[in-house]
PDB file of N, CA and C in Angstrom:
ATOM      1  N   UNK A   1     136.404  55.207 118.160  1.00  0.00           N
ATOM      2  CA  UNK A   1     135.293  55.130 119.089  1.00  0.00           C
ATOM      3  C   UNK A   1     135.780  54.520 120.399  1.00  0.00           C
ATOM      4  N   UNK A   2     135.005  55.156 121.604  1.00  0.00           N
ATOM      5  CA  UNK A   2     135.693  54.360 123.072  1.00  0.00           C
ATOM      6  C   UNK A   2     134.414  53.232 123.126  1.00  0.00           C
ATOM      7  N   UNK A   3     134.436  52.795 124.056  1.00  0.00           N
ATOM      8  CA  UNK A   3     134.292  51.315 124.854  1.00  0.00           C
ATOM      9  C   UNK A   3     132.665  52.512 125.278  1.00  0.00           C
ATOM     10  N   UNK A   4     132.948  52.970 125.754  1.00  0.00           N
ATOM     11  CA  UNK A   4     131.470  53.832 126.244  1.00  0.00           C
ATOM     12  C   UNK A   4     130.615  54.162 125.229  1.00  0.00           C
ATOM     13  N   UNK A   5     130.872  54.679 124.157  1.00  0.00           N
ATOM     14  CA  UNK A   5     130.360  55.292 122.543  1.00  0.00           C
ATOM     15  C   UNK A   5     129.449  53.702 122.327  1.00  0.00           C
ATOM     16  N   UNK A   6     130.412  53.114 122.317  1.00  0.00           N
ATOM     17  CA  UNK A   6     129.857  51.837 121.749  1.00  0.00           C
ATOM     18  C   UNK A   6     128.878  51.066 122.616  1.00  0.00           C
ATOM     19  N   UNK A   7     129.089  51.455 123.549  1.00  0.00           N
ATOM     20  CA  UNK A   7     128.065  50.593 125.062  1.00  0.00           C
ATOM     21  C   UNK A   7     126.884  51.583 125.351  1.00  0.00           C
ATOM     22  N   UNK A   8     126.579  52.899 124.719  1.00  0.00           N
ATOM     23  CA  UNK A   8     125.823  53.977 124.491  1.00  0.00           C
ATOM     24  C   UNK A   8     124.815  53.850 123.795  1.00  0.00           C
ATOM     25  N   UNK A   9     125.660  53.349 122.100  1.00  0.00           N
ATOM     26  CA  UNK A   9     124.994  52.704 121.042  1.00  0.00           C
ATOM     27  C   UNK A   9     124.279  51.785 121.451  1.00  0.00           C
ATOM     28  N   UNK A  10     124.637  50.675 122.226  1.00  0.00           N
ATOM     29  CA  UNK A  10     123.997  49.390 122.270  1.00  0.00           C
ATOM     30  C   UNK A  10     122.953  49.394 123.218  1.00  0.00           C
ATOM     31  N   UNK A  11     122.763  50.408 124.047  1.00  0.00           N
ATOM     32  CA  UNK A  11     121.778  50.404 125.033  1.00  0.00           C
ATOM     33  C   UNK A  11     120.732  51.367 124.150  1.00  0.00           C
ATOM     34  N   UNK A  12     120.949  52.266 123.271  1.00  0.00           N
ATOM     35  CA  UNK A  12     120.380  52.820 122.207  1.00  0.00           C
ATOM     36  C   UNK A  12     118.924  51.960 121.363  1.00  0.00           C
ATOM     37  N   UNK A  13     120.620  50.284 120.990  1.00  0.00           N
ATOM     38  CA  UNK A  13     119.916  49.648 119.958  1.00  0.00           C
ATOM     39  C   UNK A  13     118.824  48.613 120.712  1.00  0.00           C
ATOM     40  N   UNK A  14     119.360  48.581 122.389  1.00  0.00           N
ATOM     41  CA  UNK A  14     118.960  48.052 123.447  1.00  0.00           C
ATOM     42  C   UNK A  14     119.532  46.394 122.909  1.00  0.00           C
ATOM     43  N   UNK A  15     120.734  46.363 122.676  1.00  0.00           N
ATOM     44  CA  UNK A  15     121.440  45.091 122.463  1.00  0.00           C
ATOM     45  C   UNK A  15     122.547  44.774 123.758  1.00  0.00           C
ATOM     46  N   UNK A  16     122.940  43.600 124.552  1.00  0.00           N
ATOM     47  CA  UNK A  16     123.481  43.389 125.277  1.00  0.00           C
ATOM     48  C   UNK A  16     124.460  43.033 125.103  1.00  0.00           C
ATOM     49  N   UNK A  17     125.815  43.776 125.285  1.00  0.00           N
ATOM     50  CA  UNK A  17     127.122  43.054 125.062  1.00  0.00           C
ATOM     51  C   UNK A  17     127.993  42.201 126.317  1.00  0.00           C
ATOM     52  N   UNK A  18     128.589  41.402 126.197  1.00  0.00           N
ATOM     53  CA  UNK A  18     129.742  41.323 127.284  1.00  0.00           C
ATOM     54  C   UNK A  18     130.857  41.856 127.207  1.00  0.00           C
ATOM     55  N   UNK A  19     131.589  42.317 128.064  1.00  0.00           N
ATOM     56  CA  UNK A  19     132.943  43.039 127.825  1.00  0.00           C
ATOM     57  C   UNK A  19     133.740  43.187 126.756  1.00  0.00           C
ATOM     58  N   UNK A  20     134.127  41.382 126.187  1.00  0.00           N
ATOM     59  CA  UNK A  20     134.457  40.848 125.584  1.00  0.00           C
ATOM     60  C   UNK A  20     134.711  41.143 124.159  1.00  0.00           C
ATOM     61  N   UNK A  21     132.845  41.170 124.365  1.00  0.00           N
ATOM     62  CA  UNK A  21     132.437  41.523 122.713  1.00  0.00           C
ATOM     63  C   UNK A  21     132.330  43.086 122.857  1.00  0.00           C
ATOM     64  N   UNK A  22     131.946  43.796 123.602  1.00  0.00           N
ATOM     65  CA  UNK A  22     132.073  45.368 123.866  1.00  0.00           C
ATOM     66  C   UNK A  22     133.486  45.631 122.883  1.00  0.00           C
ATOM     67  N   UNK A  23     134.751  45.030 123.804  1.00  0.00           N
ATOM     68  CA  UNK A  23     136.238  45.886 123.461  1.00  0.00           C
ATOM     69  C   UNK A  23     135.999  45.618 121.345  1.00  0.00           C
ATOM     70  N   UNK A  24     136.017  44.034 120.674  1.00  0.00           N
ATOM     71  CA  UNK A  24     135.993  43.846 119.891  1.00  0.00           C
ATOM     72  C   UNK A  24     134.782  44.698 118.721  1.00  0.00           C
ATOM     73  N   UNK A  25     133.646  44.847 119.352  1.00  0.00           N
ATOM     74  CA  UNK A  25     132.654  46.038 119.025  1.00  0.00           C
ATOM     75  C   UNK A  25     133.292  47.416 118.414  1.00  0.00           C
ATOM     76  N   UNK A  26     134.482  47.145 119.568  1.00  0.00           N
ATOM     77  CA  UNK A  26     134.790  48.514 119.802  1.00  0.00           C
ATOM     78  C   UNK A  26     135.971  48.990 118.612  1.00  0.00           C
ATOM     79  N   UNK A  27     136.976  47.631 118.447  1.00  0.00           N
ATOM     80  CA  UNK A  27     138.109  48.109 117.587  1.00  0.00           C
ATOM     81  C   UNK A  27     137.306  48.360 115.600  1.00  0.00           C
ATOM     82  N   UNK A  28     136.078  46.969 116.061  1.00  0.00           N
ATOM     83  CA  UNK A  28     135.775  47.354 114.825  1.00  0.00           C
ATOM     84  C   UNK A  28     134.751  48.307 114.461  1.00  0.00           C
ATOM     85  N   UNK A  29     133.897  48.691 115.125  1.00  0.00           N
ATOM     86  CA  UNK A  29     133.397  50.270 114.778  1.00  0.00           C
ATOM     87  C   UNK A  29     134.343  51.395 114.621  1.00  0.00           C
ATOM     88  N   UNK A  30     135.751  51.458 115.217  1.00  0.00           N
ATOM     89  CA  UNK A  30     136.465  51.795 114.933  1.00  0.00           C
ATOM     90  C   UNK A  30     137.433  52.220 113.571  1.00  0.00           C
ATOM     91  N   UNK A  31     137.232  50.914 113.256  1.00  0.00           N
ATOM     92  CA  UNK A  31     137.834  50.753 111.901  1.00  0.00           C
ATOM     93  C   UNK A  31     136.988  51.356 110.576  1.00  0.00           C
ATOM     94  N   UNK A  32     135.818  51.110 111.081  1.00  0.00           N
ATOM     95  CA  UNK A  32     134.784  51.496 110.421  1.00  0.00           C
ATOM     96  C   UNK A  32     134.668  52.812 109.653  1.00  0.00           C
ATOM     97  N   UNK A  33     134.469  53.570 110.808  1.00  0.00           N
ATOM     98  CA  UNK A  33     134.374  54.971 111.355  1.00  0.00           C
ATOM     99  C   UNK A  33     136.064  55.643 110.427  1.00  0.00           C
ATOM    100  N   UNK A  34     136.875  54.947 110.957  1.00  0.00           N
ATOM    101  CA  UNK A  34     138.097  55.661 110.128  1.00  0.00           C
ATOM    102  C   UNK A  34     138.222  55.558 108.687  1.00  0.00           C
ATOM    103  N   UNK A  35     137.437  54.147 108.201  1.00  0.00           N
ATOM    104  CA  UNK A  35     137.190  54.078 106.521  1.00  0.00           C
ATOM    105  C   UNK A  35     136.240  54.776 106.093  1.00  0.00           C
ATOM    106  N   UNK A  36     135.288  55.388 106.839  1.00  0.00           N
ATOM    107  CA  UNK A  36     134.132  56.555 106.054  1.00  0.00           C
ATOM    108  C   UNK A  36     135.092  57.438 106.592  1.00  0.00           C
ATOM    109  N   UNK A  37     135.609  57.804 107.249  1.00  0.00           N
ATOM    110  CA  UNK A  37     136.452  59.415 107.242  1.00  0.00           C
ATOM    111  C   UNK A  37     137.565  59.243 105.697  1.00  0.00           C
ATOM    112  N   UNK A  38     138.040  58.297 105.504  1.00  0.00           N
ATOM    113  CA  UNK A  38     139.078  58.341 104.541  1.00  0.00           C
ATOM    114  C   UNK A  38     137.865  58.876 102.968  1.00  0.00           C
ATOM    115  N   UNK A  39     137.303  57.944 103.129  1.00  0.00           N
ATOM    116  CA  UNK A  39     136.386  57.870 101.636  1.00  0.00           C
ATOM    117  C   UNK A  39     135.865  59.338 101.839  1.00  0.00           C
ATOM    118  N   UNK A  40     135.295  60.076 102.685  1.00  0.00           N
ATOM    119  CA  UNK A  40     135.095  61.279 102.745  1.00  0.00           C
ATOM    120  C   UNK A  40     135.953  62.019 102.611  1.00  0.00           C
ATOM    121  N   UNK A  41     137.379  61.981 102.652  1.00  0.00           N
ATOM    122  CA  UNK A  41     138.010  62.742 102.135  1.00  0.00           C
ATOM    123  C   UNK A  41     138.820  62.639 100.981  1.00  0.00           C
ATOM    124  N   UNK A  42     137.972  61.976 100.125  1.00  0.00           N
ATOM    125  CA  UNK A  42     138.359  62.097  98.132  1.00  0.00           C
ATOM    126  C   UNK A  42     138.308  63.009  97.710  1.00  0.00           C
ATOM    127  N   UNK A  43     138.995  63.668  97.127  1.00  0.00           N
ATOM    128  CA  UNK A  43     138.146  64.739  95.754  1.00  0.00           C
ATOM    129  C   UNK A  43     137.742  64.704  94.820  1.00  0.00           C
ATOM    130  N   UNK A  44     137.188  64.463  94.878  1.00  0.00           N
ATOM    131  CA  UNK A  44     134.976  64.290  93.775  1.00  0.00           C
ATOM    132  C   UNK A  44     134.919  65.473  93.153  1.00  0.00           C
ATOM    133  N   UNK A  45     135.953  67.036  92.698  1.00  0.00           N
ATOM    134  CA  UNK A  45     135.748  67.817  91.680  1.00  0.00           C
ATOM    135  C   UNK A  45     135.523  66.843  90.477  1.00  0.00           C
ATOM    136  N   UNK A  46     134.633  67.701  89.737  1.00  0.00           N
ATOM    137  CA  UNK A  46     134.591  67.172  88.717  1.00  0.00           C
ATOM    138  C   UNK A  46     133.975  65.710  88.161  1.00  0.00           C
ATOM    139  N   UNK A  47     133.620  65.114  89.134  1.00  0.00           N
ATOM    140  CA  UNK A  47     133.482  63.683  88.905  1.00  0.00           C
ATOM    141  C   UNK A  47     131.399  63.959  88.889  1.00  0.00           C
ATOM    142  N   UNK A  48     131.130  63.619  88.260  1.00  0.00           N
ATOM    143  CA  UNK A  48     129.505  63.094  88.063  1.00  0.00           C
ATOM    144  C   UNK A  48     128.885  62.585  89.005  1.00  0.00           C
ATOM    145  N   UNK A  49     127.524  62.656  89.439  1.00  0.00           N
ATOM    146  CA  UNK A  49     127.091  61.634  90.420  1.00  0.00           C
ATOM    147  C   UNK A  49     126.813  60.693  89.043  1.00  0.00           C
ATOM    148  N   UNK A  50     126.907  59.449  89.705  1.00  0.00           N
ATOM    149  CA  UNK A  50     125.896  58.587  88.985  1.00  0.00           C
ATOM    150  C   UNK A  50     124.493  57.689  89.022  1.00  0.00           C
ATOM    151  N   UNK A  51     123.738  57.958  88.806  1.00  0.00           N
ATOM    152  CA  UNK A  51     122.129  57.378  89.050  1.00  0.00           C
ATOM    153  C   UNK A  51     122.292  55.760  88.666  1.00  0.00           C
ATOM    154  N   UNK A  52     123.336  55.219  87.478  1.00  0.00           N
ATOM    155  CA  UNK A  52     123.291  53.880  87.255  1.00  0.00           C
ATOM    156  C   UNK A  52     124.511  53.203  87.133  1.00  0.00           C
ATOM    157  N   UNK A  53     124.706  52.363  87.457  1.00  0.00           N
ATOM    158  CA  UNK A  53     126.416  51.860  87.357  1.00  0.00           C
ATOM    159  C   UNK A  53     126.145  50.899  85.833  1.00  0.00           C
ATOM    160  N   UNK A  54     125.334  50.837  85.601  1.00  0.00           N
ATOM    161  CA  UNK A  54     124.648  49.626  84.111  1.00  0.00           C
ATOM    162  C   UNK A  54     124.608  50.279  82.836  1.00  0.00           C
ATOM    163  N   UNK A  55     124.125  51.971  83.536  1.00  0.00           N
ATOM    164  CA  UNK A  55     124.061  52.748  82.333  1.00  0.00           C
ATOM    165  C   UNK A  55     122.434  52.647  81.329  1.00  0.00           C
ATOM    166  N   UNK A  56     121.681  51.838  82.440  1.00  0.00           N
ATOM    167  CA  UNK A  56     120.455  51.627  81.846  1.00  0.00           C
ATOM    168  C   UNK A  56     119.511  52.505  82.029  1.00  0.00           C
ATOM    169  N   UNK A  57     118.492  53.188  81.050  1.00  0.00           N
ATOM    170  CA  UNK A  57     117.774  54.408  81.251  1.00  0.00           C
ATOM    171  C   UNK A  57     116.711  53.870  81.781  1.00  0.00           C
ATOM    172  N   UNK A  58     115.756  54.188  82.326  1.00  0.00           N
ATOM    173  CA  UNK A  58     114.456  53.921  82.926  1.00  0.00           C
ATOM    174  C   UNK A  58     113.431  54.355  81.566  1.00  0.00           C
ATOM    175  N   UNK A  59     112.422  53.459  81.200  1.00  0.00           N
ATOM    176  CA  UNK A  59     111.523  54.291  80.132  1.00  0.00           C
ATOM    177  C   UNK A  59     110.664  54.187  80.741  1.00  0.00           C
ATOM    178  N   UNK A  60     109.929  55.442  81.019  1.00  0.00           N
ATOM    179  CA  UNK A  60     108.462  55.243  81.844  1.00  0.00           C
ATOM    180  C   UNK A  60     107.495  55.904  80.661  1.00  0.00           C
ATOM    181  N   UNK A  61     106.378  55.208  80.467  1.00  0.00           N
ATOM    182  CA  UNK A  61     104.930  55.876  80.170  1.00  0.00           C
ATOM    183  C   UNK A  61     104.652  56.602  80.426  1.00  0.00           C
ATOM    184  N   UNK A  62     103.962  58.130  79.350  1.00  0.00           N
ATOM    185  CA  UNK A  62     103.407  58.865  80.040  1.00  0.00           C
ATOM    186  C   UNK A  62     101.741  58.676  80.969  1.00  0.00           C
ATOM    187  N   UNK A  63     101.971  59.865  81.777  1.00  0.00           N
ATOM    188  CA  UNK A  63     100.880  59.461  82.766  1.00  0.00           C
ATOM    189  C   UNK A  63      99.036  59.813  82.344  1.00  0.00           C
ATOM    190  N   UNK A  64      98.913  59.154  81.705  1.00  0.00           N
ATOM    191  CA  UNK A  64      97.704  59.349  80.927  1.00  0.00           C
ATOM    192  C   UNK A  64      96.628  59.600  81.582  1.00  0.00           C
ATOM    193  N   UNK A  65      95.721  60.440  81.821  1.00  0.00           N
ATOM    194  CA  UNK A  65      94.200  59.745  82.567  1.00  0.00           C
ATOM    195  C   UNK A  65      93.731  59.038  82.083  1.00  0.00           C
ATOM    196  N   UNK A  66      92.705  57.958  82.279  1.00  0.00           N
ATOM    197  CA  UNK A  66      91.664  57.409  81.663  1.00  0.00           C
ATOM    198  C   UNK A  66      90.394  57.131  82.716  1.00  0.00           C
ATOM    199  N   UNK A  67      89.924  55.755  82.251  1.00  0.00           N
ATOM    200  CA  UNK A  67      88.304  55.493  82.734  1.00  0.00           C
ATOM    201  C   UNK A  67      88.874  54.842  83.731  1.00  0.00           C
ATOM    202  N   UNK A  68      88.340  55.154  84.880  1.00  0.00           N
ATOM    203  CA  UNK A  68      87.914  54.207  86.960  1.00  0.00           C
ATOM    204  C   UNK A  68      87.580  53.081  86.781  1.00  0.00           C
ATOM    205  N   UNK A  69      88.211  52.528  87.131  1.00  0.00           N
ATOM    206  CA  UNK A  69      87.537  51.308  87.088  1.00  0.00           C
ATOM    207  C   UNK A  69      86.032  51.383  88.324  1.00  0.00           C
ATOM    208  N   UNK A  70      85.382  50.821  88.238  1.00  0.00           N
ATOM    209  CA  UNK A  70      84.261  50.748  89.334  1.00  0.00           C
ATOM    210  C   UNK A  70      84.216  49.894  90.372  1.00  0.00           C
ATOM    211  N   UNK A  71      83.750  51.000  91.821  1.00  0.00           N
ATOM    212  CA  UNK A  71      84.121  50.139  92.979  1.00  0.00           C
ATOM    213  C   UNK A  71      83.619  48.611  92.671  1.00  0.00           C
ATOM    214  N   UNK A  72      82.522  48.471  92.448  1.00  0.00           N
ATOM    215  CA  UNK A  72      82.300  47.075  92.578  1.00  0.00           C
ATOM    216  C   UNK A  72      83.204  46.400  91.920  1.00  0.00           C
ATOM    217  N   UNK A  73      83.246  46.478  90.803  1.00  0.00           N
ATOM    218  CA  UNK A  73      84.978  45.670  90.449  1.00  0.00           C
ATOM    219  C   UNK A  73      85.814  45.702  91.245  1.00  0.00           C
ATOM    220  N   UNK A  74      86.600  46.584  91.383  1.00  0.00           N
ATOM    221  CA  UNK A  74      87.659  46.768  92.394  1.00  0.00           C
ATOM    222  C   UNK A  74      87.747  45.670  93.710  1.00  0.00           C
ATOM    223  N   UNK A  75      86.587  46.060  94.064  1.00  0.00           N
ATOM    224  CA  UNK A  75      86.629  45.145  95.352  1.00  0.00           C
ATOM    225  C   UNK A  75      85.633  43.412  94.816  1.00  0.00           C
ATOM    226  N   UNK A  76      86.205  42.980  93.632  1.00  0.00           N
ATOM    227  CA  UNK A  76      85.065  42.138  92.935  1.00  0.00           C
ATOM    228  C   UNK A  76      86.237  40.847  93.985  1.00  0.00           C
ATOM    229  N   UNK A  77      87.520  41.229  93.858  1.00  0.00           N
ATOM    230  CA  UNK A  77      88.688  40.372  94.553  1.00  0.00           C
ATOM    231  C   UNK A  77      89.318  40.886  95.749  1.00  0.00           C
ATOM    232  N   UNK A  78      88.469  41.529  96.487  1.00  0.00           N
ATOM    233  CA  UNK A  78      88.894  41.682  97.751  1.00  0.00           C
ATOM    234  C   UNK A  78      88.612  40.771  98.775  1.00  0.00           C
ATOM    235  N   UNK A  79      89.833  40.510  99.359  1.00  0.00           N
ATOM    236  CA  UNK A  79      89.247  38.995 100.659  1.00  0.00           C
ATOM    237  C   UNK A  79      88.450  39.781 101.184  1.00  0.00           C
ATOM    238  N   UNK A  80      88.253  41.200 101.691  1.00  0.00           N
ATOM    239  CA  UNK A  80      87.363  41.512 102.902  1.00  0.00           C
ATOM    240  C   UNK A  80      87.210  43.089 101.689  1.00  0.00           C
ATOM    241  N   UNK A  81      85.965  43.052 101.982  1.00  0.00           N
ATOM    242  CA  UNK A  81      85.034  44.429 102.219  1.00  0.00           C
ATOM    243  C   UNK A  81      84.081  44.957 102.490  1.00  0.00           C
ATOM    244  N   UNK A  82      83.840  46.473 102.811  1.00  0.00           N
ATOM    245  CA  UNK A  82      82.480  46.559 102.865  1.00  0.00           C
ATOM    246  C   UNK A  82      81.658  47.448 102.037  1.00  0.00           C
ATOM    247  N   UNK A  83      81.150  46.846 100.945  1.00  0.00           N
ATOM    248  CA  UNK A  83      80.739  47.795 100.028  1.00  0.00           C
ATOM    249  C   UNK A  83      81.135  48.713  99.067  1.00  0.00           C
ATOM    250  N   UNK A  84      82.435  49.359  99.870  1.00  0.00           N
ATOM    251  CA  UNK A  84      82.208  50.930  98.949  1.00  0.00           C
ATOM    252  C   UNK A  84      84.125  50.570  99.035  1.00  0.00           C
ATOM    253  N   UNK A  85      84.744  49.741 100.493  1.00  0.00           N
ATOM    254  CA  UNK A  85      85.878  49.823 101.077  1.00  0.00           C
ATOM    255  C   UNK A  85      86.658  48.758 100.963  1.00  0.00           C
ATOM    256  N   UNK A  86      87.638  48.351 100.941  1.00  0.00           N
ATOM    257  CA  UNK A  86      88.522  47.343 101.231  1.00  0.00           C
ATOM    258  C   UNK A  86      88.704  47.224 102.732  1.00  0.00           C
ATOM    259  N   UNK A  87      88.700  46.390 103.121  1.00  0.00           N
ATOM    260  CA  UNK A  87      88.758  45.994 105.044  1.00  0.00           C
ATOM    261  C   UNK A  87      90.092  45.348 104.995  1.00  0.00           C
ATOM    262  N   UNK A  88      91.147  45.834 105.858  1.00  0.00           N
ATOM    263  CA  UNK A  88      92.210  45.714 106.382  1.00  0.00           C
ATOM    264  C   UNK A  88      92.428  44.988 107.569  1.00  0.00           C
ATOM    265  N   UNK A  89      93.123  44.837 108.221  1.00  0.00           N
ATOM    266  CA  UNK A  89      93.634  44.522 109.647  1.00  0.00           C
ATOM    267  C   UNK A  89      93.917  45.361 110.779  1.00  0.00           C
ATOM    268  N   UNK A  90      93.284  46.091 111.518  1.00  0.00           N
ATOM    269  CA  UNK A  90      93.764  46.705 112.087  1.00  0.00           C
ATOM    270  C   UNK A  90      95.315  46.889 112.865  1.00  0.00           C
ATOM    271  N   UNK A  91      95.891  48.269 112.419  1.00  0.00           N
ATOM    272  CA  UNK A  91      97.163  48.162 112.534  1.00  0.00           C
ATOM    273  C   UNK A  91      98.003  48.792 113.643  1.00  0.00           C
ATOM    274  N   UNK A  92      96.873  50.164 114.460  1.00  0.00           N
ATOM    275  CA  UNK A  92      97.035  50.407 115.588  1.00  0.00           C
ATOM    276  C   UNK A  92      96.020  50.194 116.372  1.00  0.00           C
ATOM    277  N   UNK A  93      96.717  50.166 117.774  1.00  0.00           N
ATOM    278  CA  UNK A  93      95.957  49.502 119.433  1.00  0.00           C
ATOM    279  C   UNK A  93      94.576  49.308 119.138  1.00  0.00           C
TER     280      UNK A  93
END
């Protein structure tokens, strides 16, 4: 990576470097960048993905229907509601 790539990024991440830390930014994104090119070029014929390094299965329940509970319960422990709703915080403007 150059000195620009990296000063690209950072105005990207909108982070401020000094020169300093720019060049050092720079050797080690560098380094970085050349250790995912290496690991990308393994050959993984044949090899498995693996979902667990533990080897532990997940047991899930099947998904049963049953009985609703009823709004009024539901909201029997709600800090805020109204009636029928749970009241939130508003989260946009």
């Amino acid at each position: 990576m150059t000195i620009d790539e990296v000063r690209k990024l950072s105005e990207l991440a909108r982070l401020r470097f000094t020169e300093e830390e720019l060049e050092a930014f720079t050797k080690d994104f560098s380094s970085i960048v050349d250790y995912i090119g290496r690991i990308g070029s393994i050959d993984l014929d044949g090899v498995e993905p693996l979902t667990s390094v533990s080897g532990a299965v997940n047991r899930v329940r099947p998904d049963v229907e049953g009985e609703c509970l009823p709004s009024d319960q539901a909201l029997q422990n709600a800090p805020s509601n109204n009636e029928a709703f749970f009241k939130v915080p508003r989260v946009l403007g």
